[in-house]
PDB file of N, CA and C in Angstrom:
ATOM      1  N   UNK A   1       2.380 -99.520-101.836  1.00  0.00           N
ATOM      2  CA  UNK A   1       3.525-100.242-101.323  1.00  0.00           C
ATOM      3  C   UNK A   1       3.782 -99.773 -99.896  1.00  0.00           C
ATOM      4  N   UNK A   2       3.948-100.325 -98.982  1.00  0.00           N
ATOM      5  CA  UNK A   2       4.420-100.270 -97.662  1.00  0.00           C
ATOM      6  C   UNK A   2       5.283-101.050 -97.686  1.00  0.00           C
ATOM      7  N   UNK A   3       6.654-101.173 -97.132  1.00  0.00           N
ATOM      8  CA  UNK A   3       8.018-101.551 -96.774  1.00  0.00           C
ATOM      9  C   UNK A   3       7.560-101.833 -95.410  1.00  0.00           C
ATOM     10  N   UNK A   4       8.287-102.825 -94.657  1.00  0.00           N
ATOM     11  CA  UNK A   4       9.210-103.182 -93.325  1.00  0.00           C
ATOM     12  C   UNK A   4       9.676-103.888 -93.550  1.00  0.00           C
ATOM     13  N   UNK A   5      11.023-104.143 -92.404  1.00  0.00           N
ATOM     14  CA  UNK A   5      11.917-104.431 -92.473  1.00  0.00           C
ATOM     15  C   UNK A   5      11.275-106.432 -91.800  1.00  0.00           C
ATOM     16  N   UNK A   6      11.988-107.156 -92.252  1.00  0.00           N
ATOM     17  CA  UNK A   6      11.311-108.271 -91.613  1.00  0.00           C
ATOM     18  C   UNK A   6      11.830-108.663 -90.342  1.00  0.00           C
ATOM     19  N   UNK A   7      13.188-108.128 -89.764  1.00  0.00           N
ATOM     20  CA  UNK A   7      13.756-108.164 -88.717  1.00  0.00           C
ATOM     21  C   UNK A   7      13.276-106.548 -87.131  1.00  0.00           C
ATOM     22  N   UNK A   8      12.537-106.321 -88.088  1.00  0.00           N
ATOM     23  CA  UNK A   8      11.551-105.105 -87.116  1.00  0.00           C
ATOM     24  C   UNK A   8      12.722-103.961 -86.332  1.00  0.00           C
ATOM     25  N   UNK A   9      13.940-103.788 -87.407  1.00  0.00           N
ATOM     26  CA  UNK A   9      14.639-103.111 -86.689  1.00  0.00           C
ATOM     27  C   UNK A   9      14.536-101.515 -87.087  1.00  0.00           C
ATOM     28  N   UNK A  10      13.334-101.074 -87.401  1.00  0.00           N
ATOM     29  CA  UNK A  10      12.962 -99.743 -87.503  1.00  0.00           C
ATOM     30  C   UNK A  10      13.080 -98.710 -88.300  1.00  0.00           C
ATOM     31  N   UNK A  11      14.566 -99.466 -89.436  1.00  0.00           N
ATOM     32  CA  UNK A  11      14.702 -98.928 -91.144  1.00  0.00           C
ATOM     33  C   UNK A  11      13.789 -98.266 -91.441  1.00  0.00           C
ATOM     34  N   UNK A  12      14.211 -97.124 -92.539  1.00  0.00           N
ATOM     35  CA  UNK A  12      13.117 -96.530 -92.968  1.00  0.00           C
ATOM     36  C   UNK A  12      13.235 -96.749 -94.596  1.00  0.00           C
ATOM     37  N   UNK A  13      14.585 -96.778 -95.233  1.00  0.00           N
ATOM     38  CA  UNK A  13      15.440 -96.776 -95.614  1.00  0.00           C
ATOM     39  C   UNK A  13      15.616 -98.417 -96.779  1.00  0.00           C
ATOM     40  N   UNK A  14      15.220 -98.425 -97.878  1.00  0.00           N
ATOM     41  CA  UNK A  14      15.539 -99.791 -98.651  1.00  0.00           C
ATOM     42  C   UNK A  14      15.764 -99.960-100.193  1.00  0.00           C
ATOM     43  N   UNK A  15      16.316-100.822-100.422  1.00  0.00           N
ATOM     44  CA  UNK A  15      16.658-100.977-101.560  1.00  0.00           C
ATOM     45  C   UNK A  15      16.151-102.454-101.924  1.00  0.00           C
ATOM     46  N   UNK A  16      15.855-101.650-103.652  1.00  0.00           N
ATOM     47  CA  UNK A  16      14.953-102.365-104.740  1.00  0.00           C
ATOM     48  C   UNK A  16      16.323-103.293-105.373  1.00  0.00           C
ATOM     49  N   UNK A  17      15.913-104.960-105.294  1.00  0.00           N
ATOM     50  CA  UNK A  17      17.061-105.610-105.688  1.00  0.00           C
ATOM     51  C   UNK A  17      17.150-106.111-107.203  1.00  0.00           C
ATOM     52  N   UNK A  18      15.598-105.935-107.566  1.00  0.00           N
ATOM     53  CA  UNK A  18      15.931-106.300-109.011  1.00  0.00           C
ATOM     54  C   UNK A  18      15.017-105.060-110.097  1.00  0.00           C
ATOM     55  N   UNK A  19      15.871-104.262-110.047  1.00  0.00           N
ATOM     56  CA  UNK A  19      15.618-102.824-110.679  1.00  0.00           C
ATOM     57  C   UNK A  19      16.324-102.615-111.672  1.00  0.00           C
ATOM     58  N   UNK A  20      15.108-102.074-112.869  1.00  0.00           N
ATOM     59  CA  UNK A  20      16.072-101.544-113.865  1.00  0.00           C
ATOM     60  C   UNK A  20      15.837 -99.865-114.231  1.00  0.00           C
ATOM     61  N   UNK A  21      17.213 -99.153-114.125  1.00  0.00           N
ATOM     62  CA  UNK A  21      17.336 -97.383-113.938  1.00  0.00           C
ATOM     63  C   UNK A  21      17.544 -97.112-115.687  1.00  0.00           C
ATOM     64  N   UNK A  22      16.564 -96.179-115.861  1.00  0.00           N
ATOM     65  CA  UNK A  22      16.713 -95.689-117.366  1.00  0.00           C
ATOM     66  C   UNK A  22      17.494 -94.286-116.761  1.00  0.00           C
ATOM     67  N   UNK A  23      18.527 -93.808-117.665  1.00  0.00           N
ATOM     68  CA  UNK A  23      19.486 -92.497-117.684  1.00  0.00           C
ATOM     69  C   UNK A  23      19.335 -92.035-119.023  1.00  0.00           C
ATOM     70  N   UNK A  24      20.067 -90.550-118.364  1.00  0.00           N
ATOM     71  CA  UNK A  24      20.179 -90.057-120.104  1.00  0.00           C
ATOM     72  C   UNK A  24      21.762 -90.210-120.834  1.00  0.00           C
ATOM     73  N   UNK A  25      22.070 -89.628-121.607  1.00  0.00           N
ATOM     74  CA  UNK A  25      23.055 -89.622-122.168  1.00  0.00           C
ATOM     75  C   UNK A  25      24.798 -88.924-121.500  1.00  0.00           C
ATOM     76  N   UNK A  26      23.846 -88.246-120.488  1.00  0.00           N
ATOM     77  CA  UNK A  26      24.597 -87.687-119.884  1.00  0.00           C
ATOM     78  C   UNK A  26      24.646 -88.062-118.211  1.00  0.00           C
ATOM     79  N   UNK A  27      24.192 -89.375-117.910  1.00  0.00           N
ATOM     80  CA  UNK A  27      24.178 -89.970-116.161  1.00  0.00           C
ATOM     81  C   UNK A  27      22.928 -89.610-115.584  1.00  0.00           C
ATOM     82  N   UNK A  28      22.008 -88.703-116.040  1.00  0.00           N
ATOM     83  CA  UNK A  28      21.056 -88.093-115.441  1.00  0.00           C
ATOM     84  C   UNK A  28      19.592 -89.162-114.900  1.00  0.00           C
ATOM     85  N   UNK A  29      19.071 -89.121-114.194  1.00  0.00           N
ATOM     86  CA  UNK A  29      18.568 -90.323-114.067  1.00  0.00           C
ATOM     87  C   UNK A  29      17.230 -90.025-114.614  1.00  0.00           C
ATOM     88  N   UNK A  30      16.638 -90.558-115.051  1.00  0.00           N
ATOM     89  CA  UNK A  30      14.861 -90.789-116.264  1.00  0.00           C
ATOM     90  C   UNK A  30      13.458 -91.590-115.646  1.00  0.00           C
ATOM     91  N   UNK A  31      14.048 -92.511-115.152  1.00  0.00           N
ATOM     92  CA  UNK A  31      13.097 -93.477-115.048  1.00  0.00           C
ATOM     93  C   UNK A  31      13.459 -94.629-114.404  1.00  0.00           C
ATOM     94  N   UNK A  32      12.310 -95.784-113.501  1.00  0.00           N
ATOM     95  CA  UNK A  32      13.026 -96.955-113.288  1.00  0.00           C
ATOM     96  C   UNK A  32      11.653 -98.332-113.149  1.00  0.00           C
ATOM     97  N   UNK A  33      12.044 -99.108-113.592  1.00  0.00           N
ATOM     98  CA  UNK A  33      11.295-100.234-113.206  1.00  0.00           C
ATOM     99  C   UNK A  33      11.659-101.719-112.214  1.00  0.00           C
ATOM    100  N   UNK A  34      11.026-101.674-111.781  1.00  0.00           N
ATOM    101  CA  UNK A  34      10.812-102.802-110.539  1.00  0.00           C
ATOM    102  C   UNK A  34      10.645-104.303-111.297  1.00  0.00           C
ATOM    103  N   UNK A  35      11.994-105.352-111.578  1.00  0.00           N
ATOM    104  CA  UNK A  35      11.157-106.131-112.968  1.00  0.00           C
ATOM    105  C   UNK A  35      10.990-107.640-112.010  1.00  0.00           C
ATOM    106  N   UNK A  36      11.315-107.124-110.353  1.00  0.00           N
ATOM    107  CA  UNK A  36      10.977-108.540-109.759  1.00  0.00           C
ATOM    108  C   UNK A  36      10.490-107.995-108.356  1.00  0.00           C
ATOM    109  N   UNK A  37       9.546-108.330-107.743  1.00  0.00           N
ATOM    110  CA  UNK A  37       9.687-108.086-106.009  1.00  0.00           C
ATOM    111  C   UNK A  37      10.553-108.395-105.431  1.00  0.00           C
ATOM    112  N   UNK A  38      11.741-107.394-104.651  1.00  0.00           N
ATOM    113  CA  UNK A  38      12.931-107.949-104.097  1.00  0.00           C
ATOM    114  C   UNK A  38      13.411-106.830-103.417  1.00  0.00           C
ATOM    115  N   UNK A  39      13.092-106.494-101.711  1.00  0.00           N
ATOM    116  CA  UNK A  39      13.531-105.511-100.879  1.00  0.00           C
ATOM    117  C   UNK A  39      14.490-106.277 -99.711  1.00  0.00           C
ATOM    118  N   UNK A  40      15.689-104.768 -99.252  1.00  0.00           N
ATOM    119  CA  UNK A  40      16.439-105.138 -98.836  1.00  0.00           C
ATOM    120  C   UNK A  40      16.388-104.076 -97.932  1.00  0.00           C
ATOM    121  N   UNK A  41      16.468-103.902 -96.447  1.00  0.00           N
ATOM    122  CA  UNK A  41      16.385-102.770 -95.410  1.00  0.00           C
ATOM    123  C   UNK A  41      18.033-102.412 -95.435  1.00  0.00           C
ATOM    124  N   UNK A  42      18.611-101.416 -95.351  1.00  0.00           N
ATOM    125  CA  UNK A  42      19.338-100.515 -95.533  1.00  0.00           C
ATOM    126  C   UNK A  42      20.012-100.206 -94.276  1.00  0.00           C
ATOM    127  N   UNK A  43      19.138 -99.955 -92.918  1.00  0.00           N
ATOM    128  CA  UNK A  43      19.884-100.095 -91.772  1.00  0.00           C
ATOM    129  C   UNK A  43      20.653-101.373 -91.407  1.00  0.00           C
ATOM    130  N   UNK A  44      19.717-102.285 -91.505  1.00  0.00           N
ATOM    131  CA  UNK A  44      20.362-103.632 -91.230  1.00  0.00           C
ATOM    132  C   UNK A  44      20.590-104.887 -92.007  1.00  0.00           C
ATOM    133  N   UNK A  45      20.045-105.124 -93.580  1.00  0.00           N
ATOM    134  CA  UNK A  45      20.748-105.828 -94.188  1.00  0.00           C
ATOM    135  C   UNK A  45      19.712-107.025 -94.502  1.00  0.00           C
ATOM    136  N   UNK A  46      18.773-107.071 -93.834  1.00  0.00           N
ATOM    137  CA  UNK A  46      17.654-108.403 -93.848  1.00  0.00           C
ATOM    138  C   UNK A  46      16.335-107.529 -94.981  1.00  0.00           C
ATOM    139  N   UNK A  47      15.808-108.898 -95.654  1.00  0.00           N
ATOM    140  CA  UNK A  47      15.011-109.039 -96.106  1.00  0.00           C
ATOM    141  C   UNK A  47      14.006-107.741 -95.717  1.00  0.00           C
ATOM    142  N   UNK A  48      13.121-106.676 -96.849  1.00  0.00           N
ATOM    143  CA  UNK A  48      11.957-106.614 -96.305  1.00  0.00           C
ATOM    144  C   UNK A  48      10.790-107.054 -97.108  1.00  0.00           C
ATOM    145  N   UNK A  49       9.623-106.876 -96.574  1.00  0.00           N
ATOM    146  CA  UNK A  49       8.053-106.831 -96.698  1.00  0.00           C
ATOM    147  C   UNK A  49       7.434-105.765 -97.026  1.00  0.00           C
ATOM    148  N   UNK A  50       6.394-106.543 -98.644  1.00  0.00           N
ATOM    149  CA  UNK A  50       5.458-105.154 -98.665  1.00  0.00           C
ATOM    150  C   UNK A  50       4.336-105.327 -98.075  1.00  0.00           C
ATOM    151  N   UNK A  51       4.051-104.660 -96.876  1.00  0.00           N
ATOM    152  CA  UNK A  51       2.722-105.229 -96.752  1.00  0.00           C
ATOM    153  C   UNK A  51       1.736-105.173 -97.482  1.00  0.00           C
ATOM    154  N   UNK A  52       1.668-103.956 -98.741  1.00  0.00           N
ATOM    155  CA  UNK A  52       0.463-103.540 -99.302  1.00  0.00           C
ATOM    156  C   UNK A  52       0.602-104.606-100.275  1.00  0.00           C
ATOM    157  N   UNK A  53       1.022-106.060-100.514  1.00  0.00           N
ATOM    158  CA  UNK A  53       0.851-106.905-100.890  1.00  0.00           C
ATOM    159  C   UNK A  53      -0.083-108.128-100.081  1.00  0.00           C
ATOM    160  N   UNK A  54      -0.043-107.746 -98.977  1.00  0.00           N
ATOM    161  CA  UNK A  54      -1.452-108.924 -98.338  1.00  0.00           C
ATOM    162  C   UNK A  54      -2.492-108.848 -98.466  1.00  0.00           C
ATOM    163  N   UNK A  55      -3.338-108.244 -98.415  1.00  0.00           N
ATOM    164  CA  UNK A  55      -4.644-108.172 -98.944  1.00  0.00           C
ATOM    165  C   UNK A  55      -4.881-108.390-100.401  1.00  0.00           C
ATOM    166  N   UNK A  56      -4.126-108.725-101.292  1.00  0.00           N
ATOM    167  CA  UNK A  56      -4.274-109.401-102.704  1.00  0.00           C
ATOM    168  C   UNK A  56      -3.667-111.249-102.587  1.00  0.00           C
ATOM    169  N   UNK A  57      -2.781-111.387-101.715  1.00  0.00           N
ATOM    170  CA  UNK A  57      -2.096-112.274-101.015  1.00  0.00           C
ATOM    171  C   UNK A  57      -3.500-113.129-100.809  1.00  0.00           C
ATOM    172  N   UNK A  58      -3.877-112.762 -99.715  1.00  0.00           N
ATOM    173  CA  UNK A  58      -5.214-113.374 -99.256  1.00  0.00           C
ATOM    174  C   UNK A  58      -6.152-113.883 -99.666  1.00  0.00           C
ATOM    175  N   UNK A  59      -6.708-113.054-100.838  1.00  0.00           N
ATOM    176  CA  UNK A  59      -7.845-112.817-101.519  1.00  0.00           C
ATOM    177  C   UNK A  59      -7.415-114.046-102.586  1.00  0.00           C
ATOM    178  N   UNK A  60      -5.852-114.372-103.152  1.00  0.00           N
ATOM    179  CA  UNK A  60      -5.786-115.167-103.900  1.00  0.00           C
ATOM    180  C   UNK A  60      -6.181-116.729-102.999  1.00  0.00           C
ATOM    181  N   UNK A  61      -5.601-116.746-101.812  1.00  0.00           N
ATOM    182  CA  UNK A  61      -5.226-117.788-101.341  1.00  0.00           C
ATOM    183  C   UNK A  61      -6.920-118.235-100.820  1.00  0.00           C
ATOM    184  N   UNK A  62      -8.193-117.464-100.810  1.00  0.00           N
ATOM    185  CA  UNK A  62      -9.298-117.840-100.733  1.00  0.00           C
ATOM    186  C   UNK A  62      -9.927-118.122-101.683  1.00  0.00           C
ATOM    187  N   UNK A  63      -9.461-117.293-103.311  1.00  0.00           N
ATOM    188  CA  UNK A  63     -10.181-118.076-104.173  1.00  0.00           C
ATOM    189  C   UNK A  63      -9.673-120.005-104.338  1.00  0.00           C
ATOM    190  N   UNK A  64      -8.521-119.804-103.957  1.00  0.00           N
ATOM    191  CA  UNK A  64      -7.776-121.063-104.414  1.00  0.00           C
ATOM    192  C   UNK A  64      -8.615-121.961-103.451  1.00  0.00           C
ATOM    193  N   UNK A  65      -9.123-121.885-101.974  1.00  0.00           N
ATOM    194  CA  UNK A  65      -9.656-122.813-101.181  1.00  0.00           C
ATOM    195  C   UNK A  65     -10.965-123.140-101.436  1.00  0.00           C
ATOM    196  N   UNK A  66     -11.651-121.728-101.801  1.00  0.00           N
ATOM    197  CA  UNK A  66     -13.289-121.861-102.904  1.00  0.00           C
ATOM    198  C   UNK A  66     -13.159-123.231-103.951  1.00  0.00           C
ATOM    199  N   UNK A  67     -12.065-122.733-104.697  1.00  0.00           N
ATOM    200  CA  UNK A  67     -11.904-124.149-106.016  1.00  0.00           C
ATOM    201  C   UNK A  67     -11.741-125.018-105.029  1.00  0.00           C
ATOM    202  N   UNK A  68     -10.992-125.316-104.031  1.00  0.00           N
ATOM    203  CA  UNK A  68     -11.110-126.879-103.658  1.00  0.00           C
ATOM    204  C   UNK A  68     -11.682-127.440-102.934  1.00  0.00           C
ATOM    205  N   UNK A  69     -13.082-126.720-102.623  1.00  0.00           N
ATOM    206  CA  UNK A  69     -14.080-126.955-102.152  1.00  0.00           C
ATOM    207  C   UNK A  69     -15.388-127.143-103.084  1.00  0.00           C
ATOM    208  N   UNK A  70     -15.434-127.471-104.019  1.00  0.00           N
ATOM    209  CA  UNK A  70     -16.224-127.674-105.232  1.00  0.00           C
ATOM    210  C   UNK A  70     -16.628-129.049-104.992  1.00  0.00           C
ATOM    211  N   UNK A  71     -17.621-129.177-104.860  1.00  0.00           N
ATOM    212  CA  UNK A  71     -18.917-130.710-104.740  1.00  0.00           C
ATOM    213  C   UNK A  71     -18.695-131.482-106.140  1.00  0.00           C
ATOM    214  N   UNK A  72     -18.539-132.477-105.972  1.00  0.00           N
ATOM    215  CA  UNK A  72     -18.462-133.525-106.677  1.00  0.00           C
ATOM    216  C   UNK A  72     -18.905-134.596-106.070  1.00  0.00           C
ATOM    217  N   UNK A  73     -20.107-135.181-106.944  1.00  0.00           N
ATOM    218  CA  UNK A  73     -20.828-136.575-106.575  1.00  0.00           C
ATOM    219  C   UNK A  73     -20.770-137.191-107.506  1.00  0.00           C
ATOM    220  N   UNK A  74     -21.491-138.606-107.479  1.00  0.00           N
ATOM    221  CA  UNK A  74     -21.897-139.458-108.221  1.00  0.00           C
ATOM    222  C   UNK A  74     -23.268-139.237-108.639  1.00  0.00           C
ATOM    223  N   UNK A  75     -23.894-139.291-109.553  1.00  0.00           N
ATOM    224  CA  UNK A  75     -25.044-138.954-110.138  1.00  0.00           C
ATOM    225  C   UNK A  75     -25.303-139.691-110.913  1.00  0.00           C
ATOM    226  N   UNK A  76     -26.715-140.815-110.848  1.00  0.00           N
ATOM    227  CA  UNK A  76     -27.358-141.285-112.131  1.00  0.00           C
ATOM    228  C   UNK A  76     -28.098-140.468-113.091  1.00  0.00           C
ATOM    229  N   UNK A  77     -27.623-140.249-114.302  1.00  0.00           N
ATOM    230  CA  UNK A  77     -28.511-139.391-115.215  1.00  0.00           C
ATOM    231  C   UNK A  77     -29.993-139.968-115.330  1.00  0.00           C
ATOM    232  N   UNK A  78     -30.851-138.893-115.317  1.00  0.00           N
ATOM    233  CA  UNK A  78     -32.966-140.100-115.246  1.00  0.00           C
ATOM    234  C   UNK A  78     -33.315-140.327-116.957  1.00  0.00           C
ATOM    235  N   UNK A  79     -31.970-139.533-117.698  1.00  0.00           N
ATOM    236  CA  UNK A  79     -32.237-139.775-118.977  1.00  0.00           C
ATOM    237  C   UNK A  79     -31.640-140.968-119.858  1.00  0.00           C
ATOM    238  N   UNK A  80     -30.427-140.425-119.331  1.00  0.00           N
ATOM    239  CA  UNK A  80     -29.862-142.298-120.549  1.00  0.00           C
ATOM    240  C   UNK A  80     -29.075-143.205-119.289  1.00  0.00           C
ATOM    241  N   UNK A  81     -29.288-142.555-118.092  1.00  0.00           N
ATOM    242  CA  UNK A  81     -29.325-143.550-117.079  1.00  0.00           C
ATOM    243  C   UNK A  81     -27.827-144.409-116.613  1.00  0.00           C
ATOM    244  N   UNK A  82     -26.679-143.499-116.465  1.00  0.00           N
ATOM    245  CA  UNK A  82     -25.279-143.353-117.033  1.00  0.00           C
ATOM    246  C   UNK A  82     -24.930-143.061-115.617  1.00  0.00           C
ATOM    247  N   UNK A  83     -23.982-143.271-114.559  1.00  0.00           N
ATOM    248  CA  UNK A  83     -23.834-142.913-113.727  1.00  0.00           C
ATOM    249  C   UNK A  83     -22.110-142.538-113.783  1.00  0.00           C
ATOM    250  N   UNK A  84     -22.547-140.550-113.283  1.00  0.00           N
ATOM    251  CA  UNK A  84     -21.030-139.809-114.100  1.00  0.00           C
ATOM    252  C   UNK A  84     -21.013-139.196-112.970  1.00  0.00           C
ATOM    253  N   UNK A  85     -19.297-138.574-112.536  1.00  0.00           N
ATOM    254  CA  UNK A  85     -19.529-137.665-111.273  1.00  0.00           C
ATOM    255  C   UNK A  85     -19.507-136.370-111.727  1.00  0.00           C
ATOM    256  N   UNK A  86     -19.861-135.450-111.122  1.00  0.00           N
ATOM    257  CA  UNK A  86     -20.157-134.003-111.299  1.00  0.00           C
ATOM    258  C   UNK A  86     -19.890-133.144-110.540  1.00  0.00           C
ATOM    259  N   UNK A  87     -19.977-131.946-110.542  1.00  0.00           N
ATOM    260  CA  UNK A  87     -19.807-131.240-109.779  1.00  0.00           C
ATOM    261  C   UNK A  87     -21.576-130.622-110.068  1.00  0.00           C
ATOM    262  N   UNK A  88     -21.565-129.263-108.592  1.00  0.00           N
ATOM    263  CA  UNK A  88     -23.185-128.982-108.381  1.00  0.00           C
ATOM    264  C   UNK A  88     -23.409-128.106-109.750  1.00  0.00           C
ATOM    265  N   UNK A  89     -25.013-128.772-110.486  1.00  0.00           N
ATOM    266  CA  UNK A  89     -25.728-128.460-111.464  1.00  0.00           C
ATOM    267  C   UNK A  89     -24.981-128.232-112.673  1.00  0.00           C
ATOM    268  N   UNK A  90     -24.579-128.998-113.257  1.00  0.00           N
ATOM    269  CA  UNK A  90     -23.752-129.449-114.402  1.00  0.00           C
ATOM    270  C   UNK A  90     -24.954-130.353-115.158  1.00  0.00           C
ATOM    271  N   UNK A  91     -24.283-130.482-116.822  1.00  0.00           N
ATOM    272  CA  UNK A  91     -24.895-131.871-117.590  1.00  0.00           C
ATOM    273  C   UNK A  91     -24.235-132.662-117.498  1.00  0.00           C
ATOM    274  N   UNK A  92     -25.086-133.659-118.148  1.00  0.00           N
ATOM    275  CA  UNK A  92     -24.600-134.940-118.042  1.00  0.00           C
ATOM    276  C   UNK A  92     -23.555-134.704-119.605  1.00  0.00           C
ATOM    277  N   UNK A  93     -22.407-135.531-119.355  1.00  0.00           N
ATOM    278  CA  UNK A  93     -21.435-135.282-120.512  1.00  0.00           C
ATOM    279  C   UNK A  93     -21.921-136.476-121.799  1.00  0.00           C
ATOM    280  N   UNK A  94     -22.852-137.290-121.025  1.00  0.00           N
ATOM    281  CA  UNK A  94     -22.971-138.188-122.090  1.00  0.00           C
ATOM    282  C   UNK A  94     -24.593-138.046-123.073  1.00  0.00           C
ATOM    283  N   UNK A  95     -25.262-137.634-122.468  1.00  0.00           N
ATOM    284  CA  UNK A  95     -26.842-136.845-123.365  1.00  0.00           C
ATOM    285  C   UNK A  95     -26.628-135.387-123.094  1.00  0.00           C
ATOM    286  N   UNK A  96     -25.844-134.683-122.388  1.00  0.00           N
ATOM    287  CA  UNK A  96     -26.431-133.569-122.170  1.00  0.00           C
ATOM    288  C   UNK A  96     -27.732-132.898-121.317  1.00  0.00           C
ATOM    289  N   UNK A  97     -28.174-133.787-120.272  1.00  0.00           N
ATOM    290  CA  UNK A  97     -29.601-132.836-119.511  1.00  0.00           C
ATOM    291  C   UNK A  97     -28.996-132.438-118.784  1.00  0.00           C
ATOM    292  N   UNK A  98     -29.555-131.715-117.967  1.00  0.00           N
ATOM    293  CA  UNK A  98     -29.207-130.618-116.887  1.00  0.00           C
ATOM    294  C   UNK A  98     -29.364-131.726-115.674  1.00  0.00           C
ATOM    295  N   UNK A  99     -28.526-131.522-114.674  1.00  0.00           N
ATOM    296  CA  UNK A  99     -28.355-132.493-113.456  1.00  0.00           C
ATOM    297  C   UNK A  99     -28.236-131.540-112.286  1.00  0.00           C
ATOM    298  N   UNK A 100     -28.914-131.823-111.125  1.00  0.00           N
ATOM    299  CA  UNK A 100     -28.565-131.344-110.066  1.00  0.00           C
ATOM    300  C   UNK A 100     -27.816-132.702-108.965  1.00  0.00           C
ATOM    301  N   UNK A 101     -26.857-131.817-108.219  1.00  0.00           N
ATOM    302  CA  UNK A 101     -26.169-132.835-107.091  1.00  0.00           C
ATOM    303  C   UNK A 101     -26.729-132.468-106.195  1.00  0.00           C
ATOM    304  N   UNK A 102     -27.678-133.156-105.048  1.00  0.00           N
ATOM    305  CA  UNK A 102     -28.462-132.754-103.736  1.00  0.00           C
ATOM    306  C   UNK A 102     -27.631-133.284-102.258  1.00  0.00           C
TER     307      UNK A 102
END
């Protein structure tokens, strides 16, 4: 986790907004969990950023552009002669042979 502040005013300083604090019986504090991403900078009141969340950030947002870059043609099957679209080297859904898209 890395914190900043999103207003770059130099906080060091933040608070976790949707936290839950385990205690003991007696106020003492135990434990805590983080049950949403939600930072708040402390000097000044604005929103912060984890950065050590971008590089997973990223990595999602490239698999997602991989999937929507997936080839899909039109293809006559040479077997029962069916023309189905596909994506690259798939069967045909209606005999089953192996198909390449060129």
């Amino acid at each position: 986790m890395l914190l900043v502040c999103s207003r770059r005013c130099g906080g060091a300083l933040f608070r976790a907004l949707f936290a839950e604090v385990e205690i003991d019986a007696s106020g003492i504090y135990q434990d805590h969990r983080v049950t949403q991403p939600g930072y708040v900078c402390l000097n000044c009141g604005a929103p912060a950023l984890d950065l050590g969340e971008v590089p997973a950030e990223l990595e999602a947002e490239a698999r997602e552009d991989e999937a929507a870059r997936v080839v899909t043609a039109d293809v006559l099957c040479p077997v029962c002669e069916t023309m189905v679209q596909l994506a690259a080297y798939m069967e045909c859904p209606n005999c089953g042979s192996p198909l390449e898209v060129s």
